[in-house]
C-alpha atoms as a PDB file:
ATOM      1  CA  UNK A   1     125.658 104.650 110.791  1.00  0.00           C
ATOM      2  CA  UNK A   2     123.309 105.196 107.877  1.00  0.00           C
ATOM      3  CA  UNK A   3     119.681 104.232 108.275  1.00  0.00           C
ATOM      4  CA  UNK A   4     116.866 103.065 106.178  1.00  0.00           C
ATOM      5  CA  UNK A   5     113.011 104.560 106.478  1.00  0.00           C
ATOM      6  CA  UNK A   6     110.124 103.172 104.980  1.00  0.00           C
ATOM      7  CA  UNK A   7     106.982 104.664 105.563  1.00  0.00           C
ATOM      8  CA  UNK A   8     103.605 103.034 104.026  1.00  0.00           C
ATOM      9  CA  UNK A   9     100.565 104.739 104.281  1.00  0.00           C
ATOM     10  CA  UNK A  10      96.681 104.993 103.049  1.00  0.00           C
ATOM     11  CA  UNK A  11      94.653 107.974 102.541  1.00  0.00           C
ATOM     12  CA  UNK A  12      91.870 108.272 105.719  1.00  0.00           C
ATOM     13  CA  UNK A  13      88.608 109.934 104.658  1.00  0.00           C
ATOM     14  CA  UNK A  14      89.545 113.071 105.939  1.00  0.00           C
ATOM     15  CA  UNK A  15      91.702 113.160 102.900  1.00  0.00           C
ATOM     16  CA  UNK A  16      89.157 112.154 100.991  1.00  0.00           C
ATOM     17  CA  UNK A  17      86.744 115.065 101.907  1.00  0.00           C
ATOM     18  CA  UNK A  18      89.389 117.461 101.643  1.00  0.00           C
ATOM     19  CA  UNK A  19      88.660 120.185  98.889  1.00  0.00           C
ATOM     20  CA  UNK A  20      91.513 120.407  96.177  1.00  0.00           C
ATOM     21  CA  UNK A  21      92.661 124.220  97.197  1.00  0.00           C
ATOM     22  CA  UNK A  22      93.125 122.751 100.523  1.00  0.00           C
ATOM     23  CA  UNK A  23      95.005 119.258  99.645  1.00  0.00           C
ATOM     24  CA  UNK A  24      97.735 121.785  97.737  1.00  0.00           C
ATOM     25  CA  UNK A  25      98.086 124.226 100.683  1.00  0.00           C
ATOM     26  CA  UNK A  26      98.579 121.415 102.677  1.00  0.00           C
ATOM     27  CA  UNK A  27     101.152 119.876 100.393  1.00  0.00           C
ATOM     28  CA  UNK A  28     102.800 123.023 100.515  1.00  0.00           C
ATOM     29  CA  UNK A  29     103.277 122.884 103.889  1.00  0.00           C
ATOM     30  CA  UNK A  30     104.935 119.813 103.370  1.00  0.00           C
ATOM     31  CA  UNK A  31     107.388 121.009 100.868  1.00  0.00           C
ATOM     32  CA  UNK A  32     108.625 124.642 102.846  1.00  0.00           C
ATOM     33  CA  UNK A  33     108.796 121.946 106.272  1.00  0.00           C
ATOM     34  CA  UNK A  34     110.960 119.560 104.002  1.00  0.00           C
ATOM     35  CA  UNK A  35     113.275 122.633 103.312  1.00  0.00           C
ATOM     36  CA  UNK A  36     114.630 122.178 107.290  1.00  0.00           C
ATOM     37  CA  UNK A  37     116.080 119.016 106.255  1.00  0.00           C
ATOM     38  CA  UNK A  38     119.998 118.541 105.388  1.00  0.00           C
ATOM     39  CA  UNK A  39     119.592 116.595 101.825  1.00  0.00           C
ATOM     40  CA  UNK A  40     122.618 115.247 102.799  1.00  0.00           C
ATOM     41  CA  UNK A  41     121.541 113.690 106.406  1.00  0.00           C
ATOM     42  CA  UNK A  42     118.191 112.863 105.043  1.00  0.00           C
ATOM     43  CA  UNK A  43     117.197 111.776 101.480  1.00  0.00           C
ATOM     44  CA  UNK A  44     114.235 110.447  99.438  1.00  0.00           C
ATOM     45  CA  UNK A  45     115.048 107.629  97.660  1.00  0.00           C
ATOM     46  CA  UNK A  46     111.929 106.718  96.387  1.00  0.00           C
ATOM     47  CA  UNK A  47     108.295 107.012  96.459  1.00  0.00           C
ATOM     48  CA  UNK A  48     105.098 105.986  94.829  1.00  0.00           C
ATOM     49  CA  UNK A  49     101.900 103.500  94.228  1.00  0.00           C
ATOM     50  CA  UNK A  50     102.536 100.497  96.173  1.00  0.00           C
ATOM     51  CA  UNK A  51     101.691  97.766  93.153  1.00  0.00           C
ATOM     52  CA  UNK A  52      98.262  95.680  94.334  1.00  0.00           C
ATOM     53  CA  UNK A  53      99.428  92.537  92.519  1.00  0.00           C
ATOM     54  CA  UNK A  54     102.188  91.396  94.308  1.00  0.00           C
ATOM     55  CA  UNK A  55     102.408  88.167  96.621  1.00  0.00           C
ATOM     56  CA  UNK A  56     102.342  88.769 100.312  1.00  0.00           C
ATOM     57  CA  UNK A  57     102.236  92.521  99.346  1.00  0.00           C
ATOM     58  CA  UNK A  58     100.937  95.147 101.707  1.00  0.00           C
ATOM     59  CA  UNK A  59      97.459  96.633 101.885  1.00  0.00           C
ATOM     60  CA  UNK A  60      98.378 100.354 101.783  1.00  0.00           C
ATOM     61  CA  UNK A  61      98.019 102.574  98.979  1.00  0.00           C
ATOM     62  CA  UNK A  62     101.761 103.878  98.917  1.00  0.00           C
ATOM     63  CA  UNK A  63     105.281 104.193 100.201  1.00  0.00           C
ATOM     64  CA  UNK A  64     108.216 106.295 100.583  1.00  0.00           C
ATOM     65  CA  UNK A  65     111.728 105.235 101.367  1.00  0.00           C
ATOM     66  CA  UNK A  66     114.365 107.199 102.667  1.00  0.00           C
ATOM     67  CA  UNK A  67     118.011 107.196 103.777  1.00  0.00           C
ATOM     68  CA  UNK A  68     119.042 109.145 106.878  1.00  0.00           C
ATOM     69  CA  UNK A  69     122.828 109.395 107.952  1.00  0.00           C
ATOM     70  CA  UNK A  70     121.763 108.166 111.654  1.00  0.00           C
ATOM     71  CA  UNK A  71     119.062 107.190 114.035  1.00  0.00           C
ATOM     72  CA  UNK A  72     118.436 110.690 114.812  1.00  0.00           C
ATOM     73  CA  UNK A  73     117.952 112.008 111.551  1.00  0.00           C
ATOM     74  CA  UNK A  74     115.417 109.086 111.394  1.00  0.00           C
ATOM     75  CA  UNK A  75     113.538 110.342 114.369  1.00  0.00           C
ATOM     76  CA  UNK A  76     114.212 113.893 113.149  1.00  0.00           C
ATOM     77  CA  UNK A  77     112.224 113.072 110.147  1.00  0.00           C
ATOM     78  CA  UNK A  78     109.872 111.619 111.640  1.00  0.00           C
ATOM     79  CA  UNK A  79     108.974 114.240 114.132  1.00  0.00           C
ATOM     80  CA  UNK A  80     108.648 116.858 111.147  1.00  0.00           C
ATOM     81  CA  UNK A  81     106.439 114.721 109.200  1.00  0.00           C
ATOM     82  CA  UNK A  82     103.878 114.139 112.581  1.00  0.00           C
ATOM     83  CA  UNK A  83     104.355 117.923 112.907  1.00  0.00           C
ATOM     84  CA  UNK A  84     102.443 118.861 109.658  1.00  0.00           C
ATOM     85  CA  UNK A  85      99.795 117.215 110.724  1.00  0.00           C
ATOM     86  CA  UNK A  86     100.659 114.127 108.229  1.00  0.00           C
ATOM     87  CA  UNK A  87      98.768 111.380 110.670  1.00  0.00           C
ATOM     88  CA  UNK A  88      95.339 113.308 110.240  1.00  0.00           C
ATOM     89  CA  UNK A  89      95.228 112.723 106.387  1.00  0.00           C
ATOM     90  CA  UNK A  90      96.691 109.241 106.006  1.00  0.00           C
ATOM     91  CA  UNK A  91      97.541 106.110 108.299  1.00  0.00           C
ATOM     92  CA  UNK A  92     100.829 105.279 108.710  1.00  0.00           C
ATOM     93  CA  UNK A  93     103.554 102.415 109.335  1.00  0.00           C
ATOM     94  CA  UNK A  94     106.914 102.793 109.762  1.00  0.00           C
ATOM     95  CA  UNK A  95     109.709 100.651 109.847  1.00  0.00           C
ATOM     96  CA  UNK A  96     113.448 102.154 110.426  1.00  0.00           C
ATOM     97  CA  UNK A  97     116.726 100.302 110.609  1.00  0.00           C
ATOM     98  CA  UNK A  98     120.503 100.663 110.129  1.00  0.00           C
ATOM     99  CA  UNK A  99     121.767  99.790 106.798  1.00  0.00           C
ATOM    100  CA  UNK A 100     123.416  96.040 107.023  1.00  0.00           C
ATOM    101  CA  UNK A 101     125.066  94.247 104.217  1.00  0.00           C
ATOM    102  CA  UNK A 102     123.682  91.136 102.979  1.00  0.00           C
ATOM    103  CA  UNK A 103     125.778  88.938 105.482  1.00  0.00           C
ATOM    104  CA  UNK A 104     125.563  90.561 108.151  1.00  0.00           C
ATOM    105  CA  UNK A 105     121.509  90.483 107.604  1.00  0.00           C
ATOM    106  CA  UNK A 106     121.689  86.434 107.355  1.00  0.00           C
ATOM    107  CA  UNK A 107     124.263  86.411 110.129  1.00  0.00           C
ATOM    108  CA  UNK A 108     121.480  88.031 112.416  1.00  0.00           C
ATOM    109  CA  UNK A 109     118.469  85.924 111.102  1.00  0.00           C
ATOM    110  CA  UNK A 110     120.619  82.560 111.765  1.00  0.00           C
ATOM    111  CA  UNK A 111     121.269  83.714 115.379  1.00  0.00           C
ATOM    112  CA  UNK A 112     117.332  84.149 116.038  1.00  0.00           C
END
């Protein structure tokens, strides 16, 4: 069953302090580790500047969502991003879920 994963996240001052040269080999990194991923299993929907001026809105700085064909591509994904060494530069939240349709969403909340 197809999954959901959102990931919102803030850059820590380690980031900060980084020197440019070393903020692009390190983005590097994260593009040749990104090329063990099936695009197929695992792809980025979308991802940018989380907007500051929205009700109830989230305190991070920006988000990524992605679609994974199951839980384990989920946790797959996860593990490679921990693996470059992701959680040093920016703090992280995740939240990860099977894809519902509408009614089965407000089927679930009504049972709570």
């Amino acid at each position: 069953m197809s999954h959901t994963f959102i990931e919102l996240y803030t850059a820590t001052p380690a980031w900060t302090a980084l020197p440019p040269e070393q903020r692009n080999a390190f983005f590097a990194r994260i593009g040749a580790g990104m090329q063990q991923f099936d695009p197929a299993r695992i792809t980025p929907l979308a991802m940018g500047r989380i907007a500051t001026d929205v009700p109830h809105g989230s305190d991070e700085q920006f988000y990524a969502v992605w679609r994974c064909a199951s839980r384990e591509e989920v946790d797959a994904l996860v593990a490679g991003i921990a693996a470059t060494g992701w959680h040093a530069y920016f703090t992280t939240t995740h939240a990860a879920g099977a894809m519902d349709s509408m009614a089965q969403h407000l089927a679930d909340l009504a049972a709570l």
